[in-house]
PDB file of N, CA and C in Angstrom:
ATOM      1  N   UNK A   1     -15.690  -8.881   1.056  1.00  0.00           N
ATOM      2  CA  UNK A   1     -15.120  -9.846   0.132  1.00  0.00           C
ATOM      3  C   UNK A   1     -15.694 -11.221   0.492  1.00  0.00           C
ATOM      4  N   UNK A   2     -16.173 -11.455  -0.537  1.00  0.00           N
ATOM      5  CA  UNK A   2     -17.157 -13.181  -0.180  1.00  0.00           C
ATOM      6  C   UNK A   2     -16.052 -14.756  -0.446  1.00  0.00           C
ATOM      7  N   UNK A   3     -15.288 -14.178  -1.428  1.00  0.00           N
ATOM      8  CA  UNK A   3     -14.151 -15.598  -0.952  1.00  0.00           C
ATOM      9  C   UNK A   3     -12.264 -14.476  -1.557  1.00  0.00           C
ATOM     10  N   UNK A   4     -11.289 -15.132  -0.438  1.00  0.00           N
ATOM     11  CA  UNK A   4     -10.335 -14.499  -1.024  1.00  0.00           C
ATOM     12  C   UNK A   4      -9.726 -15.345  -1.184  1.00  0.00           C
ATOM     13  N   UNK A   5      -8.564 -15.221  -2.628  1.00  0.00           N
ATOM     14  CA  UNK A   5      -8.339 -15.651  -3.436  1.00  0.00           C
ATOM     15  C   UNK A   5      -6.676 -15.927  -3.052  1.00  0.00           C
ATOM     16  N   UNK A   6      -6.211 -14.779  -2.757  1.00  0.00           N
ATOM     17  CA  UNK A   6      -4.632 -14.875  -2.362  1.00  0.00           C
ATOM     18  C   UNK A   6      -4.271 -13.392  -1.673  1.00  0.00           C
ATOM     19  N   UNK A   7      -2.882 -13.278  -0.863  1.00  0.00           N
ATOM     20  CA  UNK A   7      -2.747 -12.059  -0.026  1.00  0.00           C
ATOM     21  C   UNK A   7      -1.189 -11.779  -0.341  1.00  0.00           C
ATOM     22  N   UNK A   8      -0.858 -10.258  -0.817  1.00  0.00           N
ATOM     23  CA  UNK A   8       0.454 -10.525  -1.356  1.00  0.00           C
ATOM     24  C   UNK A   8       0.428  -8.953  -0.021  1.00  0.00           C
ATOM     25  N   UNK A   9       2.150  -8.994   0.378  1.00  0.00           N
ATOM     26  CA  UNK A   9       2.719  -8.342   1.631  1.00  0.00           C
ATOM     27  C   UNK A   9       3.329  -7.091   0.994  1.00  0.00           C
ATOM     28  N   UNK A  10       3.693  -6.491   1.315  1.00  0.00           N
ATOM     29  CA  UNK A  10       5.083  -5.289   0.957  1.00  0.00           C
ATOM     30  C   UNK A  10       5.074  -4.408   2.214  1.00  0.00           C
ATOM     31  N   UNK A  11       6.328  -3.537   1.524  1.00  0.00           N
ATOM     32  CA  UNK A  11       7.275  -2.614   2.851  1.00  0.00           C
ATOM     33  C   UNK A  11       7.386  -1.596   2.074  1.00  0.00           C
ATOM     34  N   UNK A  12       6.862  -0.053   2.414  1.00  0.00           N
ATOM     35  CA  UNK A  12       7.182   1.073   1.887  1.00  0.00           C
ATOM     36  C   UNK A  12       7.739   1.846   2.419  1.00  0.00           C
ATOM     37  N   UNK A  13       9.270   2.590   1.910  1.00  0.00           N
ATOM     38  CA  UNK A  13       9.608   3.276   3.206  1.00  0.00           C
ATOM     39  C   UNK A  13       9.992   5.119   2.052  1.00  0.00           C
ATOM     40  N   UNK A  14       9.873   6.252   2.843  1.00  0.00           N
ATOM     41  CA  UNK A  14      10.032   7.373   2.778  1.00  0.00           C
ATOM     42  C   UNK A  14      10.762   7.876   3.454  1.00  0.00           C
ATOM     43  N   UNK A  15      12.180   7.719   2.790  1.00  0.00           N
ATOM     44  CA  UNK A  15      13.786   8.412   3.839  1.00  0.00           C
ATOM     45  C   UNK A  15      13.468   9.504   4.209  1.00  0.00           C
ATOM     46  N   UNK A  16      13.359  10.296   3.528  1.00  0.00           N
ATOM     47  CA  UNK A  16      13.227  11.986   3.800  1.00  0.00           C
ATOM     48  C   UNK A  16      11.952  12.833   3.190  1.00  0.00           C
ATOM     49  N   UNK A  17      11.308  13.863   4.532  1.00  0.00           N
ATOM     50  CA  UNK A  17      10.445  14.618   3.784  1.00  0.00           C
ATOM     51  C   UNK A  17       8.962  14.264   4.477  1.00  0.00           C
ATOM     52  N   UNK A  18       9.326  12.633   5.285  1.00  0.00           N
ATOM     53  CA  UNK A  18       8.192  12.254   5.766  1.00  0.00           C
ATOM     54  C   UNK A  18       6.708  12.256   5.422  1.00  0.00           C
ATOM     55  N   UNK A  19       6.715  11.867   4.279  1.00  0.00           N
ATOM     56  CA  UNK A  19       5.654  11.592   3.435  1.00  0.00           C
ATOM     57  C   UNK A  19       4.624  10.327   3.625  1.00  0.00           C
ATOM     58  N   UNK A  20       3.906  10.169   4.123  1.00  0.00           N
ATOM     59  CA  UNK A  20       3.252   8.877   4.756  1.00  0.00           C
ATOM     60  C   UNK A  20       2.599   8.668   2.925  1.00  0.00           C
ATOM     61  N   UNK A  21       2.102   9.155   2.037  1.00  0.00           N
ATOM     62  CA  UNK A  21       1.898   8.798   0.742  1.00  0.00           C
ATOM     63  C   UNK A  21       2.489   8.094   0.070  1.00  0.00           C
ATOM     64  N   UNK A  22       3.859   8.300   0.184  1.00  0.00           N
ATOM     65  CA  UNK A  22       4.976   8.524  -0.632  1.00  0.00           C
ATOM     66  C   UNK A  22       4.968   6.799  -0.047  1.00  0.00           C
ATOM     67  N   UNK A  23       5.158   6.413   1.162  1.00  0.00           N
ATOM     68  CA  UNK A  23       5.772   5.087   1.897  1.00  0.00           C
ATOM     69  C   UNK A  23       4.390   4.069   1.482  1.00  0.00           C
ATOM     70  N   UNK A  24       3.584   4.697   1.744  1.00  0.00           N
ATOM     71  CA  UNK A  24       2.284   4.044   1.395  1.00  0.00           C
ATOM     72  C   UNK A  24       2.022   3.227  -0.263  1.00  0.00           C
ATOM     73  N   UNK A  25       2.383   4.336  -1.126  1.00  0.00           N
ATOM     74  CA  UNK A  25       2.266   4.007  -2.625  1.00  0.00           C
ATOM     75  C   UNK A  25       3.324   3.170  -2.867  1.00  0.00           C
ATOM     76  N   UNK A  26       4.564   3.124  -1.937  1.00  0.00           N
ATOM     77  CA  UNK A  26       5.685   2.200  -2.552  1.00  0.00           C
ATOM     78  C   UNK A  26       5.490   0.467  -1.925  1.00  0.00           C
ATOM     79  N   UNK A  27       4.386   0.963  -0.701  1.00  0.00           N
ATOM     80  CA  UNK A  27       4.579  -0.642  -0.064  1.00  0.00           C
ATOM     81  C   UNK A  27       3.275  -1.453  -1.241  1.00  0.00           C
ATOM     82  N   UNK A  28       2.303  -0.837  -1.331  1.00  0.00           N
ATOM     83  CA  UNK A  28       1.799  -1.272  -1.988  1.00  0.00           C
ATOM     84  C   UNK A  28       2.329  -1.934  -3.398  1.00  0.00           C
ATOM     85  N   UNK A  29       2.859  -0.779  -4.147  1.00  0.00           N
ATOM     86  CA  UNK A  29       3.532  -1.395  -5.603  1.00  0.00           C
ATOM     87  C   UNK A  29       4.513  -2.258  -4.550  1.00  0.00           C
ATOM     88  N   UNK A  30       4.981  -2.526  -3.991  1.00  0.00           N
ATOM     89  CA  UNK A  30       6.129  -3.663  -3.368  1.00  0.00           C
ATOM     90  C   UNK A  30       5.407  -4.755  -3.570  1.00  0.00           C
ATOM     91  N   UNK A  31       4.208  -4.873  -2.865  1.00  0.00           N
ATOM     92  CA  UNK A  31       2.988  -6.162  -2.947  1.00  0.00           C
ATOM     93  C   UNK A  31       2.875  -6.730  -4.175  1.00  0.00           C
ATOM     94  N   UNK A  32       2.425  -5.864  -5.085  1.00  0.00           N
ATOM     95  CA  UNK A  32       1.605  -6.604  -6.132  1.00  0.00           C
ATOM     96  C   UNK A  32       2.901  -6.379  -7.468  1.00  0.00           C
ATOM     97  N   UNK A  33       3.646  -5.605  -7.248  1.00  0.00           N
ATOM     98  CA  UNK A  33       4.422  -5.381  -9.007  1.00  0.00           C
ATOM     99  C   UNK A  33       5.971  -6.809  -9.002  1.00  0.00           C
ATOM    100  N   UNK A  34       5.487  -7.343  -8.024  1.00  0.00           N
ATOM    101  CA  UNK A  34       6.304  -8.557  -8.390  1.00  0.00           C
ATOM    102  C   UNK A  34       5.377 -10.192  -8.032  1.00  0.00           C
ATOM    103  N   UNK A  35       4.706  -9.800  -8.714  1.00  0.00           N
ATOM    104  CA  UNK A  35       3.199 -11.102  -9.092  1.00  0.00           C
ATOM    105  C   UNK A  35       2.810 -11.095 -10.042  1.00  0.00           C
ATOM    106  N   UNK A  36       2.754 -12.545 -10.429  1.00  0.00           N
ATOM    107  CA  UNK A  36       1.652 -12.355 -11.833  1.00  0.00           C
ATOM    108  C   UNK A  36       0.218 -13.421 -10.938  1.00  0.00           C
ATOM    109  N   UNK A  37      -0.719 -13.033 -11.685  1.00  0.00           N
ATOM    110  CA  UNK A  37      -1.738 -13.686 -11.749  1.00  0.00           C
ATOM    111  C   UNK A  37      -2.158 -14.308 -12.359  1.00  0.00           C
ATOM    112  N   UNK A  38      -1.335 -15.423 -13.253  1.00  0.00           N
ATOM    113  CA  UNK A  38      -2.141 -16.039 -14.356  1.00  0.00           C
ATOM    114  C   UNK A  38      -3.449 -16.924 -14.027  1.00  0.00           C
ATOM    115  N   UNK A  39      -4.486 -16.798 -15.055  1.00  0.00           N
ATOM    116  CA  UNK A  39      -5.520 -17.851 -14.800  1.00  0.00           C
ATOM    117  C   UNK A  39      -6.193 -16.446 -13.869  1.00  0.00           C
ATOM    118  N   UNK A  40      -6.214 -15.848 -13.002  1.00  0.00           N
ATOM    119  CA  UNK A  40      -6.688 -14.942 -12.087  1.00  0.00           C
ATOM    120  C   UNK A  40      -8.042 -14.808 -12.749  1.00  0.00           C
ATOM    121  N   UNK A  41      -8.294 -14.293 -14.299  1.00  0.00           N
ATOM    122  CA  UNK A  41      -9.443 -14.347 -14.104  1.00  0.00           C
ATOM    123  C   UNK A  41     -10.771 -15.266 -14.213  1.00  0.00           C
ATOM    124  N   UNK A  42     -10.123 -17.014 -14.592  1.00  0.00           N
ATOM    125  CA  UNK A  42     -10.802 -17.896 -14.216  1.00  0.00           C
ATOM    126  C   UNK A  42     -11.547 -18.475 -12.637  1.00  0.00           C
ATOM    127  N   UNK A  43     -11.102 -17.518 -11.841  1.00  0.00           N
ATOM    128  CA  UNK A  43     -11.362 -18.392 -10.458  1.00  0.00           C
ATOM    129  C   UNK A  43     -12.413 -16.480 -10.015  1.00  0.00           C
ATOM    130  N   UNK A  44     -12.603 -15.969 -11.237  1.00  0.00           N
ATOM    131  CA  UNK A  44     -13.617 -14.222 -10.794  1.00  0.00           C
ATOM    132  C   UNK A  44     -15.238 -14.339 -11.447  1.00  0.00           C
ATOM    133  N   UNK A  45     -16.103 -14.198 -10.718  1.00  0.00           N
ATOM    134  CA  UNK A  45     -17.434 -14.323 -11.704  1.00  0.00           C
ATOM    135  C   UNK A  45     -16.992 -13.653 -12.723  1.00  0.00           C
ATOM    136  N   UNK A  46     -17.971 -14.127 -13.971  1.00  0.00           N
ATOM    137  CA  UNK A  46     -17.824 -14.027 -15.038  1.00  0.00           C
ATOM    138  C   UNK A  46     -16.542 -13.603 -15.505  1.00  0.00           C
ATOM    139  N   UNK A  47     -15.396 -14.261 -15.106  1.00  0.00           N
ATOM    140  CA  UNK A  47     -13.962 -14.487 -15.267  1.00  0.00           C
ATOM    141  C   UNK A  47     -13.612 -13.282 -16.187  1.00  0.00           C
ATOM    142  N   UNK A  48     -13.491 -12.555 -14.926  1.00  0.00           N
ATOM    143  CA  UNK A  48     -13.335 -10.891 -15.679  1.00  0.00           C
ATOM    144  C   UNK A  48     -13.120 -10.183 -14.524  1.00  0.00           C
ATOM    145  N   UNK A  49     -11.783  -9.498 -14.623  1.00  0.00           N
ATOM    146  CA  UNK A  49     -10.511  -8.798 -13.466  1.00  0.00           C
ATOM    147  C   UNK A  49     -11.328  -7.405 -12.677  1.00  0.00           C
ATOM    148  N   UNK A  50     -12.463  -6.938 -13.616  1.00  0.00           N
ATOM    149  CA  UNK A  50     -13.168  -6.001 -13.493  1.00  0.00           C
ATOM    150  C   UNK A  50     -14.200  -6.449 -12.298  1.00  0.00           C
ATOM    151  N   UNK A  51     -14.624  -7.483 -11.725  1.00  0.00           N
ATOM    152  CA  UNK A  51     -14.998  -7.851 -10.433  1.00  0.00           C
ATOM    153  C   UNK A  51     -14.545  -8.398  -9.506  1.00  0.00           C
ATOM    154  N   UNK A  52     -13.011  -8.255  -9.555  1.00  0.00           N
ATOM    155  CA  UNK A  52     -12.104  -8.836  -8.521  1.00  0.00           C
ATOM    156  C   UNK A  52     -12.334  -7.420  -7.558  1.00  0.00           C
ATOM    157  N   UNK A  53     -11.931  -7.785  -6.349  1.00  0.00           N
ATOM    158  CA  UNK A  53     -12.111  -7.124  -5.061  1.00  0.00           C
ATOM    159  C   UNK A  53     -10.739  -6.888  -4.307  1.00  0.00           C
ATOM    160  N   UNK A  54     -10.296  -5.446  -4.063  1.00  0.00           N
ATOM    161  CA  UNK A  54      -8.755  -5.807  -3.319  1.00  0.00           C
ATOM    162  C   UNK A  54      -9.074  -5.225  -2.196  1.00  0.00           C
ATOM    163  N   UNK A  55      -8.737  -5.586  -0.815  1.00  0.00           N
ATOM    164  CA  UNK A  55      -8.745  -4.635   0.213  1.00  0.00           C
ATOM    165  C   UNK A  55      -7.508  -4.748   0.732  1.00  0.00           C
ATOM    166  N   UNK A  56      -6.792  -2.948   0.855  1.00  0.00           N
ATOM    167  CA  UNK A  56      -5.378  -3.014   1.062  1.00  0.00           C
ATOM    168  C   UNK A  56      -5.527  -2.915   2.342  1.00  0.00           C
ATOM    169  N   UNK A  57      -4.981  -3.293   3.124  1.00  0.00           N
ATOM    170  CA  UNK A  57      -4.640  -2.845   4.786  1.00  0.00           C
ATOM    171  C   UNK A  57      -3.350  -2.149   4.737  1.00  0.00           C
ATOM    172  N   UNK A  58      -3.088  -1.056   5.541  1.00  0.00           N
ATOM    173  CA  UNK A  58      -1.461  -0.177   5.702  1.00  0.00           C
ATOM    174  C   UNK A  58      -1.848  -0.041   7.195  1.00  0.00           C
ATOM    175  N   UNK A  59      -0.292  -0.225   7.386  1.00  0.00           N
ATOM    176  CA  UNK A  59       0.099  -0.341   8.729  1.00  0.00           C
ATOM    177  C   UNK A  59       1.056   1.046   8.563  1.00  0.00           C
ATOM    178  N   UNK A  60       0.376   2.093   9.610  1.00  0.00           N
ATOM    179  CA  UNK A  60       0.837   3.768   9.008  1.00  0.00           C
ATOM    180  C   UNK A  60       1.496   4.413  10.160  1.00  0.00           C
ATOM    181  N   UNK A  61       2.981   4.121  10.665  1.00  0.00           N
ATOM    182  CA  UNK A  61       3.304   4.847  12.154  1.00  0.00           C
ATOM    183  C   UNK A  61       2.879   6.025  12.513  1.00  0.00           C
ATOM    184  N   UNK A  62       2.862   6.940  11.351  1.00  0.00           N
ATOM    185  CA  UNK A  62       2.181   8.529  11.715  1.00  0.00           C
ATOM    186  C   UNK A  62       1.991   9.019  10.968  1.00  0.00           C
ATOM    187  N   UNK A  63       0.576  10.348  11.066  1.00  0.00           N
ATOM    188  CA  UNK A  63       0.304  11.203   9.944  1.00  0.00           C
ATOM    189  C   UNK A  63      -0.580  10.277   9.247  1.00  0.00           C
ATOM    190  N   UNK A  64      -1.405   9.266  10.213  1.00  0.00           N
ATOM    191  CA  UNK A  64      -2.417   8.680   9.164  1.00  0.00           C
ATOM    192  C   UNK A  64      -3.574   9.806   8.575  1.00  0.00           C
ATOM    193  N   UNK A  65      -4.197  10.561   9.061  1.00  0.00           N
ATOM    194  CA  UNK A  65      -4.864  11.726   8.582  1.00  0.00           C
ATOM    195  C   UNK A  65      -4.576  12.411   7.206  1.00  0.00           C
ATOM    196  N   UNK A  66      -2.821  11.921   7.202  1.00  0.00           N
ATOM    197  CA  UNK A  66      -2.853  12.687   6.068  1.00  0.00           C
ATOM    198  C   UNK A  66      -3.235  11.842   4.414  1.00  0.00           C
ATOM    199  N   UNK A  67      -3.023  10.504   4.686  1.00  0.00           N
ATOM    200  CA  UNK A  67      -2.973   9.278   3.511  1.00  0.00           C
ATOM    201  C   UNK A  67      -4.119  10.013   2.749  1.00  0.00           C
ATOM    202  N   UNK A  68      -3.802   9.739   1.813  1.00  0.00           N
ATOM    203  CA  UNK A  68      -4.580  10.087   0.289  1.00  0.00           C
ATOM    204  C   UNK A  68      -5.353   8.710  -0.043  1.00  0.00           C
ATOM    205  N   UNK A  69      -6.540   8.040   0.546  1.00  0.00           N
ATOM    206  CA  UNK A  69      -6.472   6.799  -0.046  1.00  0.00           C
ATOM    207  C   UNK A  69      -6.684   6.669  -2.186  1.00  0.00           C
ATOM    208  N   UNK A  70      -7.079   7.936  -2.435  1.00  0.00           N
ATOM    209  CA  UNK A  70      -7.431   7.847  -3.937  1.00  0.00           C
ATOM    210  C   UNK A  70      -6.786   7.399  -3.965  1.00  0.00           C
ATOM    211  N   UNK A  71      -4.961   8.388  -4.004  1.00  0.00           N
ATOM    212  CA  UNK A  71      -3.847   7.894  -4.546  1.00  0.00           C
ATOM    213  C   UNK A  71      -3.610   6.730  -4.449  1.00  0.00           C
ATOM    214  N   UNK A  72      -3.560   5.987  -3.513  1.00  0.00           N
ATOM    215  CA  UNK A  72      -3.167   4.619  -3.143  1.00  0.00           C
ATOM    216  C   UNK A  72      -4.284   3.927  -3.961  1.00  0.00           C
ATOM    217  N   UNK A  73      -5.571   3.847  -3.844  1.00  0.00           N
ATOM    218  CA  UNK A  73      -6.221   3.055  -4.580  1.00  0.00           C
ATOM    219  C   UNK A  73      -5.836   3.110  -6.570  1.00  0.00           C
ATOM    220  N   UNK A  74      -5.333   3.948  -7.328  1.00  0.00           N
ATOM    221  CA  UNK A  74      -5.195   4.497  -8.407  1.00  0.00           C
ATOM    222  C   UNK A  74      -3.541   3.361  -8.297  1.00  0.00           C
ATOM    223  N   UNK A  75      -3.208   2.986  -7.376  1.00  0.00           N
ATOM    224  CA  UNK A  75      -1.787   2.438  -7.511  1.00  0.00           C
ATOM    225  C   UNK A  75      -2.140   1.073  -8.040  1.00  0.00           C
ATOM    226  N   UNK A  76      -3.657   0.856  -7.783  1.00  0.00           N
ATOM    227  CA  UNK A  76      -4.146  -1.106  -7.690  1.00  0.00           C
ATOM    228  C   UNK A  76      -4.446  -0.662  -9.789  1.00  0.00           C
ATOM    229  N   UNK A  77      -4.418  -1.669 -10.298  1.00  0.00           N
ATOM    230  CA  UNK A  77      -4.632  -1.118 -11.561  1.00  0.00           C
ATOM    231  C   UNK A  77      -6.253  -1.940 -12.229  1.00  0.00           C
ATOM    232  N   UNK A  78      -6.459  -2.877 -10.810  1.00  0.00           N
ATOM    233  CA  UNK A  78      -7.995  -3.791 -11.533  1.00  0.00           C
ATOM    234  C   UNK A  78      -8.501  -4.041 -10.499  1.00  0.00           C
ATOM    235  N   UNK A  79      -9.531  -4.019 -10.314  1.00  0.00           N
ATOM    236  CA  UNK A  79     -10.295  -4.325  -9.345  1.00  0.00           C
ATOM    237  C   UNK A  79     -10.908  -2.831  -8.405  1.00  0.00           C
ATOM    238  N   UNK A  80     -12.430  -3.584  -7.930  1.00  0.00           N
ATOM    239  CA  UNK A  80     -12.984  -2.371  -6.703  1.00  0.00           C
ATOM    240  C   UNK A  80     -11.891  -2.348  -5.613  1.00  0.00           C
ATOM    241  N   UNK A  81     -11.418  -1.154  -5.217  1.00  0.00           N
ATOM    242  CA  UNK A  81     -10.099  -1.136  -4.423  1.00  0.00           C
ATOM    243  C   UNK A  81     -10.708  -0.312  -3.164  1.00  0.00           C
ATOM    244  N   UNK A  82     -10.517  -1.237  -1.748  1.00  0.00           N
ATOM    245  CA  UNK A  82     -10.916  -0.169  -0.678  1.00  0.00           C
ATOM    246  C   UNK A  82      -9.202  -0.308   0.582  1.00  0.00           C
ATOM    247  N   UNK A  83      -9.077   0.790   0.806  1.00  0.00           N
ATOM    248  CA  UNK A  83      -8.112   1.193   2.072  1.00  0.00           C
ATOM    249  C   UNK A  83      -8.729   0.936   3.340  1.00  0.00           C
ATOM    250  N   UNK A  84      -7.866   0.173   4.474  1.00  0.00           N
ATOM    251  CA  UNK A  84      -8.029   0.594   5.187  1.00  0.00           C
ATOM    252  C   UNK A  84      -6.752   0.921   6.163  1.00  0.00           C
ATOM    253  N   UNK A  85      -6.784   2.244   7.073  1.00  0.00           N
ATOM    254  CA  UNK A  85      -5.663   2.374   7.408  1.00  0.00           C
ATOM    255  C   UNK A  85      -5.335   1.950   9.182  1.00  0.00           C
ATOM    256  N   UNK A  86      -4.159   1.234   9.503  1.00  0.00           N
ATOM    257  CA  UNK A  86      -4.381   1.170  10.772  1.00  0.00           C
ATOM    258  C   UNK A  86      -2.587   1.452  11.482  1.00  0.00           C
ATOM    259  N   UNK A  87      -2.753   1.306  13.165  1.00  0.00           N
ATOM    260  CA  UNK A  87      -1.491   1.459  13.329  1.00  0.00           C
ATOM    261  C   UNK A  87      -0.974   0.794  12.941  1.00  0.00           C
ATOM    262  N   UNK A  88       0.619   1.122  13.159  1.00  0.00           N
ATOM    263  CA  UNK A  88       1.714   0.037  12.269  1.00  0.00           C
ATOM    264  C   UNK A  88       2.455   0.532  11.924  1.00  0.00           C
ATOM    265  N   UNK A  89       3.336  -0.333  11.071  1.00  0.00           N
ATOM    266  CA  UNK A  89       4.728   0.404  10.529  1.00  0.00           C
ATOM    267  C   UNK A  89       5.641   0.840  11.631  1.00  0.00           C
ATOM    268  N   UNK A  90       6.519   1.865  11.278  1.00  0.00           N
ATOM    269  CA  UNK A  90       7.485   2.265  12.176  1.00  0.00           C
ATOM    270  C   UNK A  90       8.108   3.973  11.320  1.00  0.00           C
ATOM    271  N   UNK A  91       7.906   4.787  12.642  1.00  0.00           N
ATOM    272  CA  UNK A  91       9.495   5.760  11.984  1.00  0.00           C
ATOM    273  C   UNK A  91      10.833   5.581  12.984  1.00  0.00           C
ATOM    274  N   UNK A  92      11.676   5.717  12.230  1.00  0.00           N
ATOM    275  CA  UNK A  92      12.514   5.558  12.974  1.00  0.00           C
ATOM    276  C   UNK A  92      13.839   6.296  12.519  1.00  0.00           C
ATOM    277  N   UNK A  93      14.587   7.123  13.005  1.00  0.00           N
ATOM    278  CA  UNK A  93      15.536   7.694  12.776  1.00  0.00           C
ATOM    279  C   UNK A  93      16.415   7.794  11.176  1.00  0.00           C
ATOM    280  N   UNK A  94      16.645   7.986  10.981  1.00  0.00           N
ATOM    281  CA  UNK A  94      17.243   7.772   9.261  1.00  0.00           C
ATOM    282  C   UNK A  94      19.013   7.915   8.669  1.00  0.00           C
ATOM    283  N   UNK A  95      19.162   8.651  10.741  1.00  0.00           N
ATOM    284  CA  UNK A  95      20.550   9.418  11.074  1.00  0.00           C
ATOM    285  C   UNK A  95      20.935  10.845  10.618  1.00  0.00           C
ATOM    286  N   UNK A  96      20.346  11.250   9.305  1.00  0.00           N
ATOM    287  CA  UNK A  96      20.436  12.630   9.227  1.00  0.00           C
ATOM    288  C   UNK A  96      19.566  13.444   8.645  1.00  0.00           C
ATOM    289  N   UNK A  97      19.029  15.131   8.893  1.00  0.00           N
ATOM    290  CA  UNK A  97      18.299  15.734   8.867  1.00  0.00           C
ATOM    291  C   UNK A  97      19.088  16.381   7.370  1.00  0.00           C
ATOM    292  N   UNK A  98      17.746  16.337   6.683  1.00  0.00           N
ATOM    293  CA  UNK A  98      18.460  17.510   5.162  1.00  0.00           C
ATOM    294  C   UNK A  98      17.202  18.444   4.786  1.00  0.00           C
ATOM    295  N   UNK A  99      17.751  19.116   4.930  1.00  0.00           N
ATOM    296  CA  UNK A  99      16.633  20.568   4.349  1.00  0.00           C
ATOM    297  C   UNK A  99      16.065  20.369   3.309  1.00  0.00           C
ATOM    298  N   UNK A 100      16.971  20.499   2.369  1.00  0.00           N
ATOM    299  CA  UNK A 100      16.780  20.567   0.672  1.00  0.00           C
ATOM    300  C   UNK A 100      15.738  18.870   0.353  1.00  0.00           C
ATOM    301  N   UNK A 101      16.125  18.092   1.447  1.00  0.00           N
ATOM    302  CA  UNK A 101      14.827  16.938   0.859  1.00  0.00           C
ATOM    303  C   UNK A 101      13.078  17.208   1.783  1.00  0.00           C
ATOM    304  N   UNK A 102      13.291  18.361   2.125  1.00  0.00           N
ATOM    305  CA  UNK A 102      12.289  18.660   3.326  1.00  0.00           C
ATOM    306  C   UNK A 102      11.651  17.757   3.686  1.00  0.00           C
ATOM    307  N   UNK A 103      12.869  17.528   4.694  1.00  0.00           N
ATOM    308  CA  UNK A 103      12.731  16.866   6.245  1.00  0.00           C
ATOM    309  C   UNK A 103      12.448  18.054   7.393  1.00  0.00           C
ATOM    310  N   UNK A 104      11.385  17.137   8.006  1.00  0.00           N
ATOM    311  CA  UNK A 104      10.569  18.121   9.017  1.00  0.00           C
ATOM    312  C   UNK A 104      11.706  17.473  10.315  1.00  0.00           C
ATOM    313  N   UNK A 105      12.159  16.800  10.199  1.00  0.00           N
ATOM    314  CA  UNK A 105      13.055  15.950  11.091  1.00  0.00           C
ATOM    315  C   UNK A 105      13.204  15.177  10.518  1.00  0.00           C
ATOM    316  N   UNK A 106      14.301  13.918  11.236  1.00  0.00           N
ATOM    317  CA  UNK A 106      15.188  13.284  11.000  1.00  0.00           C
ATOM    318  C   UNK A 106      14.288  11.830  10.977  1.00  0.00           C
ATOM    319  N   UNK A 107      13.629  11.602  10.984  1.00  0.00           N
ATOM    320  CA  UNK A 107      12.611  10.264  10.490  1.00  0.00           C
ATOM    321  C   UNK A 107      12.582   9.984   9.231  1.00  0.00           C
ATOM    322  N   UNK A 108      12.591   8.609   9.113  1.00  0.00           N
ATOM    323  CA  UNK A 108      12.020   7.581   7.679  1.00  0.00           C
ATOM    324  C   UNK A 108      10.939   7.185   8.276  1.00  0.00           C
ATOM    325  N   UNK A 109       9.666   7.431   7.368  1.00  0.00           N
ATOM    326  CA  UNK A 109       8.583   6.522   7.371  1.00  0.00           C
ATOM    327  C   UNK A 109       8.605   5.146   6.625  1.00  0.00           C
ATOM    328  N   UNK A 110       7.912   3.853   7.503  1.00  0.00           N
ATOM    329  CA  UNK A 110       8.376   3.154   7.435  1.00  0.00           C
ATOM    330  C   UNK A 110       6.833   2.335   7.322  1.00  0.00           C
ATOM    331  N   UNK A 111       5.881   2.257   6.709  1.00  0.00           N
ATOM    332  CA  UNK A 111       4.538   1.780   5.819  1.00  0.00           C
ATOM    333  C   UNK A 111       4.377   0.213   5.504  1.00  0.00           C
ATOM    334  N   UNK A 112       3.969  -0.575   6.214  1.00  0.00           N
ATOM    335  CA  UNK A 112       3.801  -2.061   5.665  1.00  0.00           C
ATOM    336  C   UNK A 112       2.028  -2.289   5.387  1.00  0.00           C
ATOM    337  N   UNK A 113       2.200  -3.360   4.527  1.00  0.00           N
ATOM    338  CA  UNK A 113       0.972  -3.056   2.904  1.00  0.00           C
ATOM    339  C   UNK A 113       0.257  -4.556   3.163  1.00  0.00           C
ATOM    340  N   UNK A 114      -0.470  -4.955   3.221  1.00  0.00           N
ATOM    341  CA  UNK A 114      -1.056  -6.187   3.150  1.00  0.00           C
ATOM    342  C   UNK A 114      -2.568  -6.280   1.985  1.00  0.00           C
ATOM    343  N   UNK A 115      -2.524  -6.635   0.844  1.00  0.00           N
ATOM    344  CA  UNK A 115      -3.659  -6.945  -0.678  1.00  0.00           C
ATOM    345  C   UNK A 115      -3.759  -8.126  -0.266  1.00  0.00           C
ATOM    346  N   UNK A 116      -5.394  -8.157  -0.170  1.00  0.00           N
ATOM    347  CA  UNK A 116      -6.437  -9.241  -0.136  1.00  0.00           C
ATOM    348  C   UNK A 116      -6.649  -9.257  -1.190  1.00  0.00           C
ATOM    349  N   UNK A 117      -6.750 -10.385  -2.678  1.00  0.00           N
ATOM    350  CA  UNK A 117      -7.556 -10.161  -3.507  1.00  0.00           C
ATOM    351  C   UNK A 117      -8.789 -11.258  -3.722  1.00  0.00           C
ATOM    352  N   UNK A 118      -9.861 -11.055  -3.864  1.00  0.00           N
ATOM    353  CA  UNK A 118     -10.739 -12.397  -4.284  1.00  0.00           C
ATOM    354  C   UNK A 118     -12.177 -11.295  -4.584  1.00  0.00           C
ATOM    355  N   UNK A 119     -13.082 -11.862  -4.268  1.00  0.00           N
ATOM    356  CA  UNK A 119     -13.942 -11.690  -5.103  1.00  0.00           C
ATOM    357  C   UNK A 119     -15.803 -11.149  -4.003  1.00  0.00           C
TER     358      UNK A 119
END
């Protein structure tokens, strides 16, 4: 990314079932689905959303192996979208184990999201 533009945060969490996807796709939409960008595509060459640049960072307590980055990138709705995944986040207890939501155990994944966007 040659200049960035602005950096929006979020928190994804997955009570049950331990889905590192699931925490991943929500921190992200956490980031960006309460922003607007107006003007956004005046400050993009040829002021057009289609060469904006996002690079998500996730902070992934466990089961990074398993992240889907398609999925997660398919969550950004404009721009070349690249993942990268690192430690971070947290699981941490949730207090109770339920079958029927298949829980492998008693953990919430707990996914924090950081969008670079510029250009």
């Amino acid at each position: 990314m040659e200049k960035m533009i602005f950096i929006q945060t979020g928190t994804g969490i997955d009570l049950h079932g331990q889905n590192v996807n699931q925490a991943a796709e929500r921190a992200v939409k956490d980031a960006i689905h309460y922003n607007s960008m107006p003007g956004i595509e005046y400050a993009l060459p040829d002021q057009d959303v289609k060469n904006m640049k996002v690079n998500v960072k996730l902070g992934i307590p466990r089961d990074m192996e398993k992240l889907d980055e398609e999925k997660i990138k398919e969550a950004v709705p404009y721009g070349e979208v690249t993942v990268e995944k690192l430690e971070g986040g947290l699981a941490a207890t949730n207090g109770v184990f339920l079958r029927d939501q298949e829980d492998k155990n008693d953990l919430m994944y707990i996914v924090n999201a950081v969008v670079e966007v510029g250009y």
